[in-house]
PDB file of N, CA and C in Angstrom:
ATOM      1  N   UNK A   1       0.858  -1.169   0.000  1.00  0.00           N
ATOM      2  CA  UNK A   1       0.000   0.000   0.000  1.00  0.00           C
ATOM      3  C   UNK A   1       0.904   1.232   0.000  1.00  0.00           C
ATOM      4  N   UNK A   2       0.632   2.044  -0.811  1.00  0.00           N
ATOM      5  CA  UNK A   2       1.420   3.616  -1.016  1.00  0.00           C
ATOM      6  C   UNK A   2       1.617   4.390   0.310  1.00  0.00           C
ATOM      7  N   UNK A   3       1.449   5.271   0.148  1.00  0.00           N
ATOM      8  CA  UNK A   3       1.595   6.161   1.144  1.00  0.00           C
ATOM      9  C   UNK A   3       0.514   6.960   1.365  1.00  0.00           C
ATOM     10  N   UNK A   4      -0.615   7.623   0.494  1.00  0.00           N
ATOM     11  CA  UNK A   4      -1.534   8.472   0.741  1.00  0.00           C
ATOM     12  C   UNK A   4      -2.758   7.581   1.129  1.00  0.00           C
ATOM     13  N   UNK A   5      -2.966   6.512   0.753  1.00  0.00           N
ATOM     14  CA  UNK A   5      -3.730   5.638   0.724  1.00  0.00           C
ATOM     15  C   UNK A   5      -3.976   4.896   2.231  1.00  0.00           C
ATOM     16  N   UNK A   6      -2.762   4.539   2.827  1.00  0.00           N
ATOM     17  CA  UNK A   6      -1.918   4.120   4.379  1.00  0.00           C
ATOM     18  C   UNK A   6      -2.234   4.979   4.871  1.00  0.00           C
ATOM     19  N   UNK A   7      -2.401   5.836   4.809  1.00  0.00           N
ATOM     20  CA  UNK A   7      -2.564   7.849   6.157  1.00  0.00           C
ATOM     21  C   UNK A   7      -3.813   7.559   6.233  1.00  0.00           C
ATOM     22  N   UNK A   8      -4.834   8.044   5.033  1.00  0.00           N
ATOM     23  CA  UNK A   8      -6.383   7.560   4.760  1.00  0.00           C
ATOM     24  C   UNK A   8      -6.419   6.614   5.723  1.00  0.00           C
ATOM     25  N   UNK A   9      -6.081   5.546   5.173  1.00  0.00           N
ATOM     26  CA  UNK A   9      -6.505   4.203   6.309  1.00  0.00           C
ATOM     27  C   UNK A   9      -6.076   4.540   7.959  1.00  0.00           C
ATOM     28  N   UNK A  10      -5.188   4.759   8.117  1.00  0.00           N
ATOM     29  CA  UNK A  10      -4.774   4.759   9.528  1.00  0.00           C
ATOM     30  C   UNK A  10      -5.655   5.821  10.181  1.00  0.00           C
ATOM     31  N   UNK A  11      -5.736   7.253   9.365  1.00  0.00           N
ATOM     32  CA  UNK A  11      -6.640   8.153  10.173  1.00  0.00           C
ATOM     33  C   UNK A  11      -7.964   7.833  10.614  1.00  0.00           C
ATOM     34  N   UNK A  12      -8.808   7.387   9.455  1.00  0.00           N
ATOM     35  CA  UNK A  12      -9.923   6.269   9.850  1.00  0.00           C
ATOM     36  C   UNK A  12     -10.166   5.536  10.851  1.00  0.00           C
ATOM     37  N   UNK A  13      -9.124   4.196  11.115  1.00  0.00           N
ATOM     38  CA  UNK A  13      -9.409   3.400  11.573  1.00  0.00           C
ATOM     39  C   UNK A  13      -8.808   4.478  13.576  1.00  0.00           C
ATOM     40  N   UNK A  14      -8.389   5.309  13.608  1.00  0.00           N
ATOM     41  CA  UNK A  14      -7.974   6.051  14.357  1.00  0.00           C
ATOM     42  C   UNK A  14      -9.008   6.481  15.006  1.00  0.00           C
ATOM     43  N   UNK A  15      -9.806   7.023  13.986  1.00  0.00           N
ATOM     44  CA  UNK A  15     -11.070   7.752  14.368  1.00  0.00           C
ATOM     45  C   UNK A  15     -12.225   6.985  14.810  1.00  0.00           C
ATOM     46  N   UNK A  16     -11.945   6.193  13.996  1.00  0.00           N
ATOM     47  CA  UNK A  16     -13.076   5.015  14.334  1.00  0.00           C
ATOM     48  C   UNK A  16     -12.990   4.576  16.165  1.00  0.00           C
ATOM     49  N   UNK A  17     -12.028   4.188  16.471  1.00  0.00           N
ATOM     50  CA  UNK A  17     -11.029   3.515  17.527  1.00  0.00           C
ATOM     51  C   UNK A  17     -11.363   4.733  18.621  1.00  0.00           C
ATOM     52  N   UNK A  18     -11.234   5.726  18.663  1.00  0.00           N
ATOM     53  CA  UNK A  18     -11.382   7.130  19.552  1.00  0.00           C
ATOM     54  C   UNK A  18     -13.399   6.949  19.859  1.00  0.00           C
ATOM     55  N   UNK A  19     -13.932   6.836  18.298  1.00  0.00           N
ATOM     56  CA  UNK A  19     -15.485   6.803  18.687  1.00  0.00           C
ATOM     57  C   UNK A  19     -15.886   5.514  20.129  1.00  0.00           C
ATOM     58  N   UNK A  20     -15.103   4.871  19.516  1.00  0.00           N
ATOM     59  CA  UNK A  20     -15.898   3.362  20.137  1.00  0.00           C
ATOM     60  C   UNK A  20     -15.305   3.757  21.546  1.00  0.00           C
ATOM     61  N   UNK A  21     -14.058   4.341  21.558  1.00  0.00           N
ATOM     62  CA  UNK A  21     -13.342   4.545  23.405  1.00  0.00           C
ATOM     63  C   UNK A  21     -14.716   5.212  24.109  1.00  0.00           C
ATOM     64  N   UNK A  22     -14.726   6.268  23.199  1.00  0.00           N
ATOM     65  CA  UNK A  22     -15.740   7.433  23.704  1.00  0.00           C
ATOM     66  C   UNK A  22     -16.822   6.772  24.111  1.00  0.00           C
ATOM     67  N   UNK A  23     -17.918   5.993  23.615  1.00  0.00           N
ATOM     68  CA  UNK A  23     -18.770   5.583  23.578  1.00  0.00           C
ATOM     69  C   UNK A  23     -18.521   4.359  24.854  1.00  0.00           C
ATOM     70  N   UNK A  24     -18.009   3.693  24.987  1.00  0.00           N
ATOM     71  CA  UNK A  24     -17.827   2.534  25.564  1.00  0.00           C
ATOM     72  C   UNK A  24     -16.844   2.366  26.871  1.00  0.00           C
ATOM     73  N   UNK A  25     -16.340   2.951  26.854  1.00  0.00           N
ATOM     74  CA  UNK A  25     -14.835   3.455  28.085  1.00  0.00           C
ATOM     75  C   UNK A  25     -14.892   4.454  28.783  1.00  0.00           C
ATOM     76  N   UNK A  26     -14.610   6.004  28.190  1.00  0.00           N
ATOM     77  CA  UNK A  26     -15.074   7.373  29.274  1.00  0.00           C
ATOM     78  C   UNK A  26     -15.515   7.997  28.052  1.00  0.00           C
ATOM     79  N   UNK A  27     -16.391   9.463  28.266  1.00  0.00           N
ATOM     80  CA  UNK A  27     -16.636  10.184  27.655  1.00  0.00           C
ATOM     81  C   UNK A  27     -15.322  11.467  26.975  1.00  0.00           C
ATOM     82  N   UNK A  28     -14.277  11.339  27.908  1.00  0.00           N
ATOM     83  CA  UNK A  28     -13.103  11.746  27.756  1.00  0.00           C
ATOM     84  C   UNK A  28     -12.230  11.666  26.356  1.00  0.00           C
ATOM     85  N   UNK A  29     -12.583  10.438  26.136  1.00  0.00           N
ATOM     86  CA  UNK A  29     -11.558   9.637  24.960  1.00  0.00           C
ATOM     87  C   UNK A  29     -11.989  10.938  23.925  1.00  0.00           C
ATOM     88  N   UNK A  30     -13.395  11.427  23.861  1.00  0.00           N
ATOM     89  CA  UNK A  30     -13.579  12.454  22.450  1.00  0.00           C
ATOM     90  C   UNK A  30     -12.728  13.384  22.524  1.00  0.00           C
ATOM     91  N   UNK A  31     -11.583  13.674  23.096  1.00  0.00           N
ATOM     92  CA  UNK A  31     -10.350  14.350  23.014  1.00  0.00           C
ATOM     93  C   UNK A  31      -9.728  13.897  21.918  1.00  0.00           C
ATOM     94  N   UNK A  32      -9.418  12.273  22.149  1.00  0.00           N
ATOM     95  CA  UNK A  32      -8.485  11.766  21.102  1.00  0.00           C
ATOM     96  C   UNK A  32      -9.200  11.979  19.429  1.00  0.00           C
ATOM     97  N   UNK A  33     -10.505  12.390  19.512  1.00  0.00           N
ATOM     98  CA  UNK A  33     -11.019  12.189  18.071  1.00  0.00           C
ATOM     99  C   UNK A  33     -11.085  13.894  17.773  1.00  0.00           C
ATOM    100  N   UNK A  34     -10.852  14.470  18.784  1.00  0.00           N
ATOM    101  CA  UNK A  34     -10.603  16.086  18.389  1.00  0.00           C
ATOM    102  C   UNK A  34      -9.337  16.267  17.936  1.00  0.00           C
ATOM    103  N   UNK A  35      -8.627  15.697  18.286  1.00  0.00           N
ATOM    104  CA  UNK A  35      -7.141  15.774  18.102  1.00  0.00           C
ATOM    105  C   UNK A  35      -6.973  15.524  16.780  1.00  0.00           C
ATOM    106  N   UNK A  36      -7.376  14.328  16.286  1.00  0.00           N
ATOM    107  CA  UNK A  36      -7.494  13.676  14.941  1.00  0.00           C
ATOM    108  C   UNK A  36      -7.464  14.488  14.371  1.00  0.00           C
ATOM    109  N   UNK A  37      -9.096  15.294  14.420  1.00  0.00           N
ATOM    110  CA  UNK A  37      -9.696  16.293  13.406  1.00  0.00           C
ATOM    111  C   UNK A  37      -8.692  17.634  13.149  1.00  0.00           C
ATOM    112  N   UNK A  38      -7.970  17.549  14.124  1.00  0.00           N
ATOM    113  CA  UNK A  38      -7.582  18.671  14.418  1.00  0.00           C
ATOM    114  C   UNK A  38      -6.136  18.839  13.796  1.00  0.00           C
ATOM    115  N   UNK A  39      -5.668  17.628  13.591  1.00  0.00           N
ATOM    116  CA  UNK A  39      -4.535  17.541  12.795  1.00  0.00           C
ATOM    117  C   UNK A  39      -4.820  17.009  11.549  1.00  0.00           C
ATOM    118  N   UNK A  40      -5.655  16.893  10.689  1.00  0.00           N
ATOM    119  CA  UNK A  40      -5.825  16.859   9.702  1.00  0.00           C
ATOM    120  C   UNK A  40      -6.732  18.172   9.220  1.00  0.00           C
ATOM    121  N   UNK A  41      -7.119  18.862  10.202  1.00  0.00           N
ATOM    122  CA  UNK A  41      -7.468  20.591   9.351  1.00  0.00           C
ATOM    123  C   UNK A  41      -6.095  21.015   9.574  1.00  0.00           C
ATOM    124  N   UNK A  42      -5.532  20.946  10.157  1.00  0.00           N
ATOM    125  CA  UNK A  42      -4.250  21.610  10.348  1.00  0.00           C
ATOM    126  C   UNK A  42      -3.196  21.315   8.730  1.00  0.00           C
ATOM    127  N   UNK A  43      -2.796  19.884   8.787  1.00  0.00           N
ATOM    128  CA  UNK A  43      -2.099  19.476   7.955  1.00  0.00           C
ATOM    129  C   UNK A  43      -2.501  19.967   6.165  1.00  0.00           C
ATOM    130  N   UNK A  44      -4.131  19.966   6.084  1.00  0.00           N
ATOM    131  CA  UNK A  44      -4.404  20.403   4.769  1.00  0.00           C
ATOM    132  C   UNK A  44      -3.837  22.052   4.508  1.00  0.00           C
ATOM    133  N   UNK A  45      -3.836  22.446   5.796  1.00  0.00           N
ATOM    134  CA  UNK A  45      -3.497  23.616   5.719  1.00  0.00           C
ATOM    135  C   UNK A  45      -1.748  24.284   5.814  1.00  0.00           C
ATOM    136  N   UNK A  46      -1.407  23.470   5.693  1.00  0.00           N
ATOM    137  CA  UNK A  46      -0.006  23.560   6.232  1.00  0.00           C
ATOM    138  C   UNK A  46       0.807  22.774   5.236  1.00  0.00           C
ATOM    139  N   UNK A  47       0.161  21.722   4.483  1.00  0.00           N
ATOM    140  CA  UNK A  47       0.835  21.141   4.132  1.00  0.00           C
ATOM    141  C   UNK A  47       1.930  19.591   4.486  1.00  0.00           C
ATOM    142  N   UNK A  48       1.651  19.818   6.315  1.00  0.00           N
ATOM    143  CA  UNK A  48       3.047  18.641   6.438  1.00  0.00           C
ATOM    144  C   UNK A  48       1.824  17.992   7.625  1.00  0.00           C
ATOM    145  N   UNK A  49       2.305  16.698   7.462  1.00  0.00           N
ATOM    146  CA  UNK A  49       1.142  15.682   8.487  1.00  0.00           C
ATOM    147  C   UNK A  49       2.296  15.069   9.164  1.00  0.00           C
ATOM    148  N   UNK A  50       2.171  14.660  10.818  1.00  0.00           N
ATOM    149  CA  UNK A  50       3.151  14.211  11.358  1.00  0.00           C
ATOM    150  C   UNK A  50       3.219  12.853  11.118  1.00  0.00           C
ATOM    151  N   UNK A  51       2.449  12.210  10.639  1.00  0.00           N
ATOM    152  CA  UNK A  51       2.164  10.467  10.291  1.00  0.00           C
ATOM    153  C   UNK A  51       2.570  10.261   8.823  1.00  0.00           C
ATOM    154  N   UNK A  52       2.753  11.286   7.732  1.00  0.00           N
ATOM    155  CA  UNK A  52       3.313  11.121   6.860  1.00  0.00           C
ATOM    156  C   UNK A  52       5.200  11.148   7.044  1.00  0.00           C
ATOM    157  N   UNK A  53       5.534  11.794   7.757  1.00  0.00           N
ATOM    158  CA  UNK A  53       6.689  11.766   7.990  1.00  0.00           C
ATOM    159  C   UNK A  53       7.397  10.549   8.792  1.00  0.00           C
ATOM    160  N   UNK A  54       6.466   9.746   9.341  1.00  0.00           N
ATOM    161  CA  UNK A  54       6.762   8.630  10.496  1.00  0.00           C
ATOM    162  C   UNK A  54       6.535   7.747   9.817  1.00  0.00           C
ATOM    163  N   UNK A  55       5.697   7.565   8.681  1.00  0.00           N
ATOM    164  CA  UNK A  55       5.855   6.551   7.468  1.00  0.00           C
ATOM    165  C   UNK A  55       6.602   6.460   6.422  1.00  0.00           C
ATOM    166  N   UNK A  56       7.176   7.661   6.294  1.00  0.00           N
ATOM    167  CA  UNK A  56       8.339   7.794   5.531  1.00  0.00           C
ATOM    168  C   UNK A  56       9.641   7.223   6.311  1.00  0.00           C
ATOM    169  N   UNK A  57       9.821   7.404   7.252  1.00  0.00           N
ATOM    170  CA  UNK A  57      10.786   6.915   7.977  1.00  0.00           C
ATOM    171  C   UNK A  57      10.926   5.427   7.952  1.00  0.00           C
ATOM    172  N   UNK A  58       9.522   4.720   8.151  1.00  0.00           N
ATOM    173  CA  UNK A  58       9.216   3.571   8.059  1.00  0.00           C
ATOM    174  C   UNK A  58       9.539   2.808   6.762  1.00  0.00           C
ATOM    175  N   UNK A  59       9.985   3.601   5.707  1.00  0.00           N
ATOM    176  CA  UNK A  59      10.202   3.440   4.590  1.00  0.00           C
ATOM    177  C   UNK A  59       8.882   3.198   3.797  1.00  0.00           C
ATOM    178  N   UNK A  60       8.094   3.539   3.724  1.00  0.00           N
ATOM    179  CA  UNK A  60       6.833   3.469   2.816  1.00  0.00           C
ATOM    180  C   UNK A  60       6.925   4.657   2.029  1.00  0.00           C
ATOM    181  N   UNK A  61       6.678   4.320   0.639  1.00  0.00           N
ATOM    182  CA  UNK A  61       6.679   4.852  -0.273  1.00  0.00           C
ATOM    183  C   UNK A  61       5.915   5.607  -0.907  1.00  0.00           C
ATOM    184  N   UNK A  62       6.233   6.834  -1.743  1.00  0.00           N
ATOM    185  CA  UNK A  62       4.994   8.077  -2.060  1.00  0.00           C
ATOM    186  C   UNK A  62       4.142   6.814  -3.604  1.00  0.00           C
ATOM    187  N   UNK A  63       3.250   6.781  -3.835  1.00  0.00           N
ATOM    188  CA  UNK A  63       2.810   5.918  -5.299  1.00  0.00           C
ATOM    189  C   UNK A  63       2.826   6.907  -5.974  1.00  0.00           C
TER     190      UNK A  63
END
């Protein structure tokens, strides 16, 4: 799997993962799904995502 495709997926399943905490664990966890959101308005705007850079490291590749 590429690289833009891998972020997509991971942010998702991220978000997903934060809902179900929230819902099921404390009401607290909706921090972690603000955060999410919050770095991906950020990143469109900026340009640089910190999970693209940590997958690059990982050696995964741009397609």
């Amino acid at each position: 799997m590429t690289l833009h495709p891998l972020l997509r997926l991971i942010a998702g399943v991220m978000f997903a993962v934060s809902l179900l905490l929230t819902h099921y664990v404390d009401p607290n966890w909706v921090w972690f799904s603000v955060f999410i959101c919050v770095n991906l308005v950020q990143s469109a705007f900026t340009r640089w995502c910190p999970m693209i850079t940590i997958l690059k490291k990982l050696g995964i590749q741009e397609g």
